[in-house]
N, C-alpha and C. Protein backbone atom coordinates (compact mmCIF):
# COMPACT_ATOMS: atom_id res chain seq x y z
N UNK A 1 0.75 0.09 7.03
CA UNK A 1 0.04 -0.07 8.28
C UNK A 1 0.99 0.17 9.45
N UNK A 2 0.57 1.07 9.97
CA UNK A 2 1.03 1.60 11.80
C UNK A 2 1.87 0.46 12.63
N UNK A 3 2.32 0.08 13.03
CA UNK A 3 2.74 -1.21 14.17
C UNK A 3 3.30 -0.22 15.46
N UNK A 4 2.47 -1.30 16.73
CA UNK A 4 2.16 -0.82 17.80
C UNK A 4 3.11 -1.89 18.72
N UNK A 5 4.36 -0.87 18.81
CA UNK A 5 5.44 -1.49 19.35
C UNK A 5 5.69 -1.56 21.30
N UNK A 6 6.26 -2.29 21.71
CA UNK A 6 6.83 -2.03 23.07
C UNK A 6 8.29 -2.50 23.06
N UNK A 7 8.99 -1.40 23.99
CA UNK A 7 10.53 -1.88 23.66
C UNK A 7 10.83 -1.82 25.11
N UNK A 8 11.34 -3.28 25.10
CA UNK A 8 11.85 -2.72 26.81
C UNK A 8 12.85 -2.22 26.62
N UNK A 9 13.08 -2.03 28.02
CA UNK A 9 14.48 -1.26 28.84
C UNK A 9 14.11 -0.86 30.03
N UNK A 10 15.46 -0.19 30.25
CA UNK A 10 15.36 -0.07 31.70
C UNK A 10 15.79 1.92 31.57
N UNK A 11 14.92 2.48 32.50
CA UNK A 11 15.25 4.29 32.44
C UNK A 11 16.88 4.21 33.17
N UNK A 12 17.13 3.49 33.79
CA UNK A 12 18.34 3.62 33.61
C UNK A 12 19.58 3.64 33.06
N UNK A 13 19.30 3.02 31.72
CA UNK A 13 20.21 2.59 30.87
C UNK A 13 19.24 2.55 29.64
N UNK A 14 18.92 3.65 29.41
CA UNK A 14 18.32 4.01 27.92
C UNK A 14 18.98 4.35 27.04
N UNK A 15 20.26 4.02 26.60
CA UNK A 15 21.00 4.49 25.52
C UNK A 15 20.74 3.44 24.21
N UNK A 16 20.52 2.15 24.36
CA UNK A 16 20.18 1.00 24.05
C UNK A 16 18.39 1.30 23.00
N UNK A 17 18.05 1.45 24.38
CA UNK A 17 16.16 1.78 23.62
C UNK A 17 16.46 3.43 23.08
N UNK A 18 17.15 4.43 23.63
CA UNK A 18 16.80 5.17 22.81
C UNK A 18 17.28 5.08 21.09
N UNK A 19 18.62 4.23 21.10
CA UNK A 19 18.64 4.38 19.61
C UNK A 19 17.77 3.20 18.94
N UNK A 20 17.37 2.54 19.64
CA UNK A 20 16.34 1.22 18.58
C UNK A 20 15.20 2.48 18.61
N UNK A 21 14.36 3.68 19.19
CA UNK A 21 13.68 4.26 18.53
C UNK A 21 13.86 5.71 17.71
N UNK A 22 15.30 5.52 17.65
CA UNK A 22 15.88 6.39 16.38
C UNK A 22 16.06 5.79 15.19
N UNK A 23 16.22 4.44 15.18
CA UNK A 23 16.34 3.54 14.55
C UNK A 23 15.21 3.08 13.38
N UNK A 24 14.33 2.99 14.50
CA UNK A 24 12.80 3.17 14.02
C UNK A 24 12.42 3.99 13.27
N UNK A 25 12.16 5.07 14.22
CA UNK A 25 11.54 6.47 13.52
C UNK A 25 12.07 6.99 12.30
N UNK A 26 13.35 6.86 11.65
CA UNK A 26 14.27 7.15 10.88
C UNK A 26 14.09 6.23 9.47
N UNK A 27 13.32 4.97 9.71
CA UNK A 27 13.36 3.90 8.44
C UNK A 27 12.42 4.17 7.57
N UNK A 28 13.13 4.41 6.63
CA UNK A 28 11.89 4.92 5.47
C UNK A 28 11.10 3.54 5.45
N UNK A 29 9.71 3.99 5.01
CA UNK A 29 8.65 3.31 4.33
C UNK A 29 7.91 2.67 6.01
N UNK A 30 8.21 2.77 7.01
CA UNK A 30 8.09 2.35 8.02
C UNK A 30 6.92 3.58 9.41
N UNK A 31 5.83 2.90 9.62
CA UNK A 31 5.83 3.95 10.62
C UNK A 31 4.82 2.62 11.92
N UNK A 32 5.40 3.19 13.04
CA UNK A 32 4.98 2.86 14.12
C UNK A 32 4.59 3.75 15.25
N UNK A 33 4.05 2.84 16.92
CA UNK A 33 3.73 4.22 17.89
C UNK A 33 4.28 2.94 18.79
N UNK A 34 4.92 3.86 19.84
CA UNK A 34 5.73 3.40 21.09
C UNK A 34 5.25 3.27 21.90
N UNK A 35 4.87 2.62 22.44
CA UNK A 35 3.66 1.68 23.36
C UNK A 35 4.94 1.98 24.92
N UNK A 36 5.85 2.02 24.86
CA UNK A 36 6.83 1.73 25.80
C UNK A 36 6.98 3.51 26.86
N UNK A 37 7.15 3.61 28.18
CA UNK A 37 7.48 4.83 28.23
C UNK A 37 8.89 5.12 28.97
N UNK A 38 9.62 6.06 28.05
CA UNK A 38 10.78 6.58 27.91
C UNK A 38 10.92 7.63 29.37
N UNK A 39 12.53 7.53 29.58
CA UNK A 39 13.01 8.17 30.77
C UNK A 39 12.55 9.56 31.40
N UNK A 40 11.90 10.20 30.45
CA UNK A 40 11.65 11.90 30.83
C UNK A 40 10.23 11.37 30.95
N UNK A 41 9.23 10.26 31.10
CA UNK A 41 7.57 10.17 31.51
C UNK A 41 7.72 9.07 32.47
N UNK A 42 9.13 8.76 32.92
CA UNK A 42 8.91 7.47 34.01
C UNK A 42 8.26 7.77 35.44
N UNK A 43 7.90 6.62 35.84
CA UNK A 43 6.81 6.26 36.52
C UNK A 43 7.57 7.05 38.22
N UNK A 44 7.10 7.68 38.81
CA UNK A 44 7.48 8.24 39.59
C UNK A 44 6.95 7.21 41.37
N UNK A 45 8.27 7.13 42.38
CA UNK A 45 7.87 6.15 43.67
C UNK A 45 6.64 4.95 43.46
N UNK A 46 6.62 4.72 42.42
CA UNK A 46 5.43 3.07 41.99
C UNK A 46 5.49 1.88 43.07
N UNK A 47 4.89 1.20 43.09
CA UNK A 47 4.99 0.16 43.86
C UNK A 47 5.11 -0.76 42.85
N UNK A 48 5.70 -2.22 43.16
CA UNK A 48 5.84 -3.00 42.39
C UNK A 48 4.02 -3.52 41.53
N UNK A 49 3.72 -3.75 42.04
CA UNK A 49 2.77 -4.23 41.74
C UNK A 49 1.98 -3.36 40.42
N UNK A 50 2.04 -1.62 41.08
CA UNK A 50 1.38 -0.81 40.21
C UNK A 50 2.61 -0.62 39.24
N UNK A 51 3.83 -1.18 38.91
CA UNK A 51 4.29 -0.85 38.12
C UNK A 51 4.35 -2.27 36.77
N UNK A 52 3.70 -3.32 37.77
CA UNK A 52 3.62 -4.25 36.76
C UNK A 52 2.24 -3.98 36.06
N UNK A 53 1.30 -3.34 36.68
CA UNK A 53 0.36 -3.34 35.79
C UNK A 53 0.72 -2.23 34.95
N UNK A 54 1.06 -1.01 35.10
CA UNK A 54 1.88 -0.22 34.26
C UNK A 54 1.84 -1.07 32.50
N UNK A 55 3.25 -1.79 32.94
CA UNK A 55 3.93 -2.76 31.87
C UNK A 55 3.09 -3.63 31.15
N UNK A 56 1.52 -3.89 32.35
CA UNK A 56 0.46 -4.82 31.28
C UNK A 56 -0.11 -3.79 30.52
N UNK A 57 -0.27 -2.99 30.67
CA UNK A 57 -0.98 -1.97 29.88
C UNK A 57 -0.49 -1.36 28.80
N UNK A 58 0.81 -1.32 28.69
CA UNK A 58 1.82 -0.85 27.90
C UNK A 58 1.99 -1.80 27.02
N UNK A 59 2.04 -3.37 27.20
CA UNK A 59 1.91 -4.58 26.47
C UNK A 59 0.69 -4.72 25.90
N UNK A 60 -0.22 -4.93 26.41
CA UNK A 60 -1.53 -5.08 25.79
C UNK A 60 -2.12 -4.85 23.87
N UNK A 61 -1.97 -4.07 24.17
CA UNK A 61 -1.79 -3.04 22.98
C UNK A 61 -0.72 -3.31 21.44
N UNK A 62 0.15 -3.84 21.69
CA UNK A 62 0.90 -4.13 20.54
C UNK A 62 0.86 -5.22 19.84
N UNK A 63 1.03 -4.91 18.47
CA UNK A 63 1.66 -5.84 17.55
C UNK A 63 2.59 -6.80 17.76
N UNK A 64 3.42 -6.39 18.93
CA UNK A 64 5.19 -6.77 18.59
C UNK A 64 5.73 -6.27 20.05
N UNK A 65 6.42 -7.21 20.66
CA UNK A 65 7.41 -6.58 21.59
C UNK A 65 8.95 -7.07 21.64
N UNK A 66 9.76 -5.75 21.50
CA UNK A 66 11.33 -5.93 21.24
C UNK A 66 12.17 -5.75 22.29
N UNK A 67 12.56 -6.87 22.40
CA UNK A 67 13.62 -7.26 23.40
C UNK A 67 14.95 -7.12 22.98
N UNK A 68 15.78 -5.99 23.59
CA UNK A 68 17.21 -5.94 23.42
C UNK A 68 18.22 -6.55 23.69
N UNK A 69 19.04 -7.46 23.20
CA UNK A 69 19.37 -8.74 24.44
C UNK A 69 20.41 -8.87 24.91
N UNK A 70 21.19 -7.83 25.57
CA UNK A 70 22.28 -8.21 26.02
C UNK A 70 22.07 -8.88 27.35
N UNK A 71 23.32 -9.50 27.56
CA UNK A 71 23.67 -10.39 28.76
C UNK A 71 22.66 -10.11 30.01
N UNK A 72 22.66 -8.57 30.04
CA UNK A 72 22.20 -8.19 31.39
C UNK A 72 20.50 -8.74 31.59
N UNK A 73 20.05 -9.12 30.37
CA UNK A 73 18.92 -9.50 30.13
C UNK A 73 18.78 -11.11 31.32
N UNK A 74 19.61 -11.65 30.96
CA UNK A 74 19.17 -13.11 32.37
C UNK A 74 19.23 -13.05 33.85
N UNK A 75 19.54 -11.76 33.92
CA UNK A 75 19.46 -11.06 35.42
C UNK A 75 18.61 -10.06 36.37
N UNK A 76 17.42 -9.80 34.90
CA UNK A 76 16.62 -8.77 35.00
C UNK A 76 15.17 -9.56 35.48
N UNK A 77 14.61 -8.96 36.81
CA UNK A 77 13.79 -9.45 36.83
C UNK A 77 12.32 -8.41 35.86
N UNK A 78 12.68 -7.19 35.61
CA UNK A 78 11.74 -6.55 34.80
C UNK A 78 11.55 -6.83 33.44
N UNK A 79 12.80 -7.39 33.06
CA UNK A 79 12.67 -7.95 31.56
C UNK A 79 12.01 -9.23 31.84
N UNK A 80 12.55 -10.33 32.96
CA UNK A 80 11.26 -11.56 32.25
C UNK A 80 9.73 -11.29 32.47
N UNK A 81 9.65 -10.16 33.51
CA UNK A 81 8.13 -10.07 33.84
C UNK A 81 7.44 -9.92 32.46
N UNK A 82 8.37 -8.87 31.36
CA UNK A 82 7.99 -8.33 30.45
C UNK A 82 7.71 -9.45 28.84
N UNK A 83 8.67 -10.08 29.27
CA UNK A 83 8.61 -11.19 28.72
C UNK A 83 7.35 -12.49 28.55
N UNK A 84 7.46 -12.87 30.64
CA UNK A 84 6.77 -13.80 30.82
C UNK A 84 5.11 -13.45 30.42
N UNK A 85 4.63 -11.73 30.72
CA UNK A 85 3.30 -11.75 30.46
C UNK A 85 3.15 -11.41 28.61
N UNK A 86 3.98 -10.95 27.73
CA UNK A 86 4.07 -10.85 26.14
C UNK A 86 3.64 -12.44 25.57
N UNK A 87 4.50 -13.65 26.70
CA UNK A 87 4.16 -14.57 26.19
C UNK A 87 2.53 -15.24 26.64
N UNK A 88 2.44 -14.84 27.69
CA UNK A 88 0.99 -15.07 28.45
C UNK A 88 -0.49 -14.85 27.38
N UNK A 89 -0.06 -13.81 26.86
CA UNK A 89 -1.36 -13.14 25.68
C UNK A 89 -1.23 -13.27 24.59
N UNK A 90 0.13 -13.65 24.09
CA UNK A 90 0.35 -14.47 22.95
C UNK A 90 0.75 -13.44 22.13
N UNK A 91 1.49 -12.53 22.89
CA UNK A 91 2.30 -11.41 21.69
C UNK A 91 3.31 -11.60 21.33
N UNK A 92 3.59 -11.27 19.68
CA UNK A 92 5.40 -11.91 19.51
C UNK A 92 6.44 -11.46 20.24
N UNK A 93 7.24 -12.23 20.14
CA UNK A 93 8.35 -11.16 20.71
C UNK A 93 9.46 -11.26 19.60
N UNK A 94 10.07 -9.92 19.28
CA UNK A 94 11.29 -9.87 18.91
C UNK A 94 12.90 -9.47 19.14
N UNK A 95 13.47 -11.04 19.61
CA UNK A 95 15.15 -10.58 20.15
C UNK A 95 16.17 -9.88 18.98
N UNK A 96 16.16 -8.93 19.64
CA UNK A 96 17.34 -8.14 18.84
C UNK A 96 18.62 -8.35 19.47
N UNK A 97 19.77 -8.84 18.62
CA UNK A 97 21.07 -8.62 19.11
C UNK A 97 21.60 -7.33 19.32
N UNK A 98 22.41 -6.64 20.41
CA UNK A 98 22.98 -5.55 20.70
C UNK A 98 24.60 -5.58 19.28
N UNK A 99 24.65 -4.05 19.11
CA UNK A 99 25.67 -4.48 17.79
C UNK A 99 27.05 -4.92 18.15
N UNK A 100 27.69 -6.11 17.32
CA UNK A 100 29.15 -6.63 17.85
C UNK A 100 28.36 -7.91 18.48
N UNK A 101 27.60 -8.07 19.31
CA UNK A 101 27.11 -9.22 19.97
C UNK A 101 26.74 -10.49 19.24
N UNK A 102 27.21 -11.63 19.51
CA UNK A 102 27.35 -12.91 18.72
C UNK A 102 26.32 -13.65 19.83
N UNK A 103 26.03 -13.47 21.04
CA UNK A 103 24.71 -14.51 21.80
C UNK A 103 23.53 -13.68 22.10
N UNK A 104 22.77 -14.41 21.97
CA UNK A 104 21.49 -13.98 22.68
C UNK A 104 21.11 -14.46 24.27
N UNK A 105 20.70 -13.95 25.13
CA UNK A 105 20.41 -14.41 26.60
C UNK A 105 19.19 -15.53 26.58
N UNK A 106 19.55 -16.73 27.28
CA UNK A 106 18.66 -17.46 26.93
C UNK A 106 17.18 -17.26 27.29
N UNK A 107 17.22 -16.27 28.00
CA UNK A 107 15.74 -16.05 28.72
C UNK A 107 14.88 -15.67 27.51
N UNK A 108 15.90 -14.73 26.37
CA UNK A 108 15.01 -14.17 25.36
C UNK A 108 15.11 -15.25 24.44
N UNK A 109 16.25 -16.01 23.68
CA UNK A 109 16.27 -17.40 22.52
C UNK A 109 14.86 -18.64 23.00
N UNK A 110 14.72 -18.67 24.27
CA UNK A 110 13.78 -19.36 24.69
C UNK A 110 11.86 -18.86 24.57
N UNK A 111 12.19 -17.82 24.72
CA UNK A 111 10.85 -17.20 23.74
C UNK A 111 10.52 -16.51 22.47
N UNK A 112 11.46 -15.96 22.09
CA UNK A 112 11.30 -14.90 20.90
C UNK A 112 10.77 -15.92 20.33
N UNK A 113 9.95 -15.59 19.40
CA UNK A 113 9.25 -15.94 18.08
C UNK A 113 10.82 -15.36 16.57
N UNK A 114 11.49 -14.62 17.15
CA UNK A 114 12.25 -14.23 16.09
C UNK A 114 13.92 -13.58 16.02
N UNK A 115 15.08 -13.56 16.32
CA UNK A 115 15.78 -12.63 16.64
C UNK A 115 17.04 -12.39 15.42
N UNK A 116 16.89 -11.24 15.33
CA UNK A 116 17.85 -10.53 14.29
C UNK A 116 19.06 -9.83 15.02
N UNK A 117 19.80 -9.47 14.14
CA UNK A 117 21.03 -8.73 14.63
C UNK A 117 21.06 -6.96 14.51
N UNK A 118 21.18 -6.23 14.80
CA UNK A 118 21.14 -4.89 15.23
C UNK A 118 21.70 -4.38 13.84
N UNK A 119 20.12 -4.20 12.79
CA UNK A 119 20.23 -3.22 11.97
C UNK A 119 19.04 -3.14 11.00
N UNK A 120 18.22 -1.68 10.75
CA UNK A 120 17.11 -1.65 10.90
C UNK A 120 16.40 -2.47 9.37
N UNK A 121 17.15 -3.12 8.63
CA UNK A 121 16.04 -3.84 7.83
C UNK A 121 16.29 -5.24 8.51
N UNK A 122 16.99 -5.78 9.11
CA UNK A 122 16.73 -7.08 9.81
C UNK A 122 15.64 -6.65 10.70
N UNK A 123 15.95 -5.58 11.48
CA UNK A 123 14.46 -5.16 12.53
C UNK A 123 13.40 -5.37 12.23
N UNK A 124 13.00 -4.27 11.48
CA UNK A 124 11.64 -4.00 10.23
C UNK A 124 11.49 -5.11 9.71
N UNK A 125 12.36 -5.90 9.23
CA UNK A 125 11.55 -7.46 8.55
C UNK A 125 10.85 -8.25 9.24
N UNK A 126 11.77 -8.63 10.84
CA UNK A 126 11.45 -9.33 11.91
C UNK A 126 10.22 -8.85 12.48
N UNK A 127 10.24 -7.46 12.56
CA UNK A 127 8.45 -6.95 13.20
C UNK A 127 7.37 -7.33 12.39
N UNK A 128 7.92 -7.06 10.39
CA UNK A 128 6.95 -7.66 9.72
C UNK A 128 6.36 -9.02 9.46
N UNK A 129 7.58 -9.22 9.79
CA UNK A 129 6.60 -11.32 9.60
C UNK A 129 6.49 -11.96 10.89
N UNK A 130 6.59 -11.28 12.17
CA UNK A 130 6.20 -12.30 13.02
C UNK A 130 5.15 -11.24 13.99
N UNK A 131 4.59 -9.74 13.53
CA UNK A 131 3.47 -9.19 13.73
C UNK A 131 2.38 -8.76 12.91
């Protein structure tokens, strides 16, 4: 069965999300669709507002949303929005550790439903039992 993912990030610093969906796409026995949109379809002069609904719309829809968690994560106000409404509708979330990284940001340990360490059968397990 399909799983209907959202991964944050930020188009500025997509090196992070782009390999969690190389990561993905690459795992045998595994298939999903990316609910999330990547740096070459970003949202062009948005207003805040139309870009949060953007992000509800992009959420809505999934199984599962994966949170990457480095540090920069307790400083982001686009990650808790992303966060605060995943938890609003009652979608899981899953904290992934960045690789080498020993903490998680508390913004994400305080909601995830689940968080693994950066490698794709901890991933894939974590999407499977808590979506």
């Amino acid at each position: 069965m399909s799983k209907r993912l959202f991964i944050s990030h930020s188009w500025s610093y997509s090196e992070r999300y782009n390999s969690m969906v190389d990561l993905l796409d690459n795992r045998n026995y595994f298939t999903w669709t990316n609910y999330s949109v990547p740096v070459d379809k970003a949202f062009e002069s948005m207003t805040k507002a139309a870009l949060q609904e953007q992000l509800r719309k992009q959420i809505r829809p999934v199984n599962c949303a994966i949170i990457i968690g480095g540090m920069w994560a307790n400083h982001s106000d686009w990650i808790k929005f992303e966060l605060d409404f995943a938890v609003s509708i009652g979608k899981p979330i899953l904290g992934v550790r960045p690789r080498g990284a020993q903490l998680m940001p508390m913004a994400i340990t305080e909601v995830a439903n689940k968080a693994v360490n950066w490698n794709s059968d901890s991933i894939v397990a974590g999407i499977r039992e808590i979506s």
